[in-house]
Protein backbone atom coordinates (compact mmCIF):
# COMPACT_ATOMS: atom_id res chain seq x y z
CA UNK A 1 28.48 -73.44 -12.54
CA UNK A 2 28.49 -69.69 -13.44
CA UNK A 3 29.45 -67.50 -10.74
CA UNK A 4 28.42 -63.73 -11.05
CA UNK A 5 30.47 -60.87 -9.00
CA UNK A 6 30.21 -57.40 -8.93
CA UNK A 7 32.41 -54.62 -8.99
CA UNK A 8 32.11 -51.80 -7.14
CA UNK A 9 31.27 -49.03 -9.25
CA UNK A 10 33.64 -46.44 -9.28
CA UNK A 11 31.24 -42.85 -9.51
CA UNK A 12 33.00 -39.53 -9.52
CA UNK A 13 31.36 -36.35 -7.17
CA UNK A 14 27.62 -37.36 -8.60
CA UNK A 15 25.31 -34.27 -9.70
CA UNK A 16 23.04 -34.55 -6.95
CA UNK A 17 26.18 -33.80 -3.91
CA UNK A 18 27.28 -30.95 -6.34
CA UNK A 19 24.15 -29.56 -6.75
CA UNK A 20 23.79 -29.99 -2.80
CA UNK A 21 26.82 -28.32 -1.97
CA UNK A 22 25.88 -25.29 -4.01
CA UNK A 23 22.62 -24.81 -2.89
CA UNK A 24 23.89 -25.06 1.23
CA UNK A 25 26.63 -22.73 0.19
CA UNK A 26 24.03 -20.11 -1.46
CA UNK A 27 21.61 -20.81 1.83
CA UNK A 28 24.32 -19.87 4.06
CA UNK A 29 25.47 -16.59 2.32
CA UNK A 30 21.79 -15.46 2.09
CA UNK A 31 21.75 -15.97 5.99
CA UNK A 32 25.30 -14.23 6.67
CA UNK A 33 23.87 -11.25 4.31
CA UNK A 34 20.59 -10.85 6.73
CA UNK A 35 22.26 -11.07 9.90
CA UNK A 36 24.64 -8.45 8.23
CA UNK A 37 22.06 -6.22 7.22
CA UNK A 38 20.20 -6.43 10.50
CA UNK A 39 23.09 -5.24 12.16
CA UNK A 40 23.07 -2.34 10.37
CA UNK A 41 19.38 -1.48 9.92
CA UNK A 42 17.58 -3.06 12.64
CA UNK A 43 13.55 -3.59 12.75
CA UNK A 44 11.62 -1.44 14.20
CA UNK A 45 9.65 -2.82 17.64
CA UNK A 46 7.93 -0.84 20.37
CA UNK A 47 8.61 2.40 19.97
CA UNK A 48 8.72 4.59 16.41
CA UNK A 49 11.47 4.20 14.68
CA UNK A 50 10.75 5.53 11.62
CA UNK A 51 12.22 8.40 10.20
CA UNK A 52 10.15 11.26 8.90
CA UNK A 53 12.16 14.57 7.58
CA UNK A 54 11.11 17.45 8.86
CA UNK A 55 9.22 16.43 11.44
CA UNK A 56 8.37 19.04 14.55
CA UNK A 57 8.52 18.11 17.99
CA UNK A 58 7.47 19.45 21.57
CA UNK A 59 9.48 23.01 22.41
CA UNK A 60 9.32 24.21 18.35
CA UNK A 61 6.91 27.15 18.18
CA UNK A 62 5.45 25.94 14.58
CA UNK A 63 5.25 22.60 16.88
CA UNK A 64 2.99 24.32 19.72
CA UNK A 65 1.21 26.49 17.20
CA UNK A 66 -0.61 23.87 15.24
CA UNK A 67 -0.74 21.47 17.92
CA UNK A 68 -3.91 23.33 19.29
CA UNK A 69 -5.58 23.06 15.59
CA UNK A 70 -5.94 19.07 15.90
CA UNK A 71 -8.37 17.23 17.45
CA UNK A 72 -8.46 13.73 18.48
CA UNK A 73 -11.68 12.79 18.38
CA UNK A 74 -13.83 9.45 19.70
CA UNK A 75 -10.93 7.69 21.26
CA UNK A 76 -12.15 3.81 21.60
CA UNK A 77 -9.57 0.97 23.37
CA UNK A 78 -10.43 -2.83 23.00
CA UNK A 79 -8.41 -5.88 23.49
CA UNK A 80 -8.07 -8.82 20.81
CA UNK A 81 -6.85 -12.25 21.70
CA UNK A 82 -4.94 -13.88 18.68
CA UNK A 83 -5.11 -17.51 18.24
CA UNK A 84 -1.90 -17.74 20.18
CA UNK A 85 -3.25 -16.36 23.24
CA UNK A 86 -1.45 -12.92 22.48
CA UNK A 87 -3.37 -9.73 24.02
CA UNK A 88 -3.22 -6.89 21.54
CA UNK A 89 -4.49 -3.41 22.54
CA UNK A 90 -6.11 -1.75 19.51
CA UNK A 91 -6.85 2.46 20.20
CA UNK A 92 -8.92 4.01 17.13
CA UNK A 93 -10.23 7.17 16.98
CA UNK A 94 -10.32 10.29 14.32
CA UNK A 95 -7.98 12.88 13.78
CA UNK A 96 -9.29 16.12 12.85
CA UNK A 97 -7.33 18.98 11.15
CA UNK A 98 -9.00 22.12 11.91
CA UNK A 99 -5.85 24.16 10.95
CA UNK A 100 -5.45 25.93 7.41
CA UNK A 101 -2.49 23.74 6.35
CA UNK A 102 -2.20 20.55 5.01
CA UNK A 103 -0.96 17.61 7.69
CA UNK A 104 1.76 15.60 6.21
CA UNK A 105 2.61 13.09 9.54
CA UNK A 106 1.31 12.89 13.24
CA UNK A 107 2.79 11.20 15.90
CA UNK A 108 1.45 9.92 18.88
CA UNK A 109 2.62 8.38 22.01
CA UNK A 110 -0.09 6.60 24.12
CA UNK A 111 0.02 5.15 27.80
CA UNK A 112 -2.11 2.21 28.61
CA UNK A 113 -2.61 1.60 32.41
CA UNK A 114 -3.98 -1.31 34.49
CA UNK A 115 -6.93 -1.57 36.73
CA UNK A 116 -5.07 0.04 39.97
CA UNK A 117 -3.82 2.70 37.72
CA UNK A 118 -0.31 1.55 37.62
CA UNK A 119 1.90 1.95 34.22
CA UNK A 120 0.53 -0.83 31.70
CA UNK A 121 2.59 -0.43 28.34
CA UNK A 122 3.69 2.96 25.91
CA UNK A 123 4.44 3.17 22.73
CA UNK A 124 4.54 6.24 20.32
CA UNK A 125 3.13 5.77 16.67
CA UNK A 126 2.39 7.10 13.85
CA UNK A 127 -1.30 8.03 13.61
CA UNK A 128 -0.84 9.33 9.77
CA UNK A 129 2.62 9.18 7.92
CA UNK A 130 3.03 10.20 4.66
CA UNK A 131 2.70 7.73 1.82
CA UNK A 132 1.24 5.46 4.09
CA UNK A 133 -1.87 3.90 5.25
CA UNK A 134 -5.51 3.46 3.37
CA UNK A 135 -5.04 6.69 2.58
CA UNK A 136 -1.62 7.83 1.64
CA UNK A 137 -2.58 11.39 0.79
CA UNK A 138 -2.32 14.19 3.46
CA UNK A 139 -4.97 15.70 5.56
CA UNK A 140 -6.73 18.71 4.01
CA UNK A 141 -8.09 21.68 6.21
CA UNK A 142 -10.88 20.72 8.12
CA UNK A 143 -11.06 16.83 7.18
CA UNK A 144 -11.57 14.47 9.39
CA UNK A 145 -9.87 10.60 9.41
CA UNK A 146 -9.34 7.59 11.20
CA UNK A 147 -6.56 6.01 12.87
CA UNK A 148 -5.81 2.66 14.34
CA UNK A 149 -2.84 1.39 16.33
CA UNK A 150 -2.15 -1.52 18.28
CA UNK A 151 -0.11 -2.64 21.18
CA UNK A 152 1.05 -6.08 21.28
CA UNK A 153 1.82 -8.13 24.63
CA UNK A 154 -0.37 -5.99 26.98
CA UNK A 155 -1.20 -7.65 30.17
CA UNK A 156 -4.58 -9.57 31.60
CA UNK A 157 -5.89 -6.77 33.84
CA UNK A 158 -5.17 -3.84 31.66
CA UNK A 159 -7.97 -1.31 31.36
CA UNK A 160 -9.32 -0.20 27.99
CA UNK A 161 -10.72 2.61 29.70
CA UNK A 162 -7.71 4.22 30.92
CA UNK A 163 -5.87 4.98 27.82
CA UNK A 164 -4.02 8.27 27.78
CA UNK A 165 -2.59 10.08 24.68
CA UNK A 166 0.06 12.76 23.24
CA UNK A 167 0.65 14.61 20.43
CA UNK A 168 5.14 14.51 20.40
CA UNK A 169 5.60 14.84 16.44
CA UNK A 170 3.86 16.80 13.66
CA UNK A 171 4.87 17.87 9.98
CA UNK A 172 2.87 20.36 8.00
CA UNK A 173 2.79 22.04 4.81
């Protein structure tokens, strides 16, 4: 009678764990890195964060000067419902420059309120920014554009009707 036995193979590290190891190891720094780099720089959410050189603000006299030269024209609230069931308030309206300069960046900061006229949601925005937008270029003299910004997480008896808004940041050329 023949009698067959096996041995049990005897495989170094095979490819596949090596090639395992290295790409956990890579996975892992790539997460480290992030975390790092959020530390440092982190995203922007609510308010304006972003940084625009130059930039006037309320109490400047250029600031007050050629505040009174733009308009804010056809101001228009609605709310959207994602898919999620997430309320997002979405203001549009036009900006126009009836100044002699050109507008580089406007800022805005808007107050939403509810039904009983209690304190909904703010956020400040950029209405135009430079480089930026569907139309990246600045605002000539006397143009006119649109803007569109939305709120996210605004509450079920918020009012689209009560919607108030400030100029707090300009730049000019």
């Amino acid at each position: 009678m023949v009698e067959f036995t096996s041995k049990p193979s005897k495989k170094k590290n095979s490819p596949t764990l090596i090639i395992s190891g290295v790409v956990l190891v890579l996975i892992l720094g790539c997460i480290f890195a992030y975390m790092q780099y959020e530390r440092v720089n982190p995203t922007q959410q609510g308010t304006s964060k972003i940084y625009v050189p130059d930039m006037l603000r309320p109490g400047d006299t250029n600031f007050e000067y050629y505040k009174t030269r733009i308009r804010i024209e056809d101001v228009k609230a609605v709310v959207q419902i994602s898919f999620n069931n997430v309320r997002t308030a979405k203001i549009s309206g036009i900006i126009v420059n009836d100044g002699d300069r050109r507008l580089d960046a406007l800022e805005l900061h808007l107050t939403l309120f509810d039904v009983w006229g209690n304190l909904s949601k703010e956020r400040t925005a950029f209405a135009l920014r430079p480089k930026a937008g569907y139309s990246p270029k600045p605002m000539e003299p006397l143009e006119r554009r649109s803007f569109e910004i939305g709120v996210e997480s605004v509450e079920y008896y918020w009012d689209p009707k009560q919607v108030t808004y400030e100029i707090t940041g300009l730049r000019y050329q």
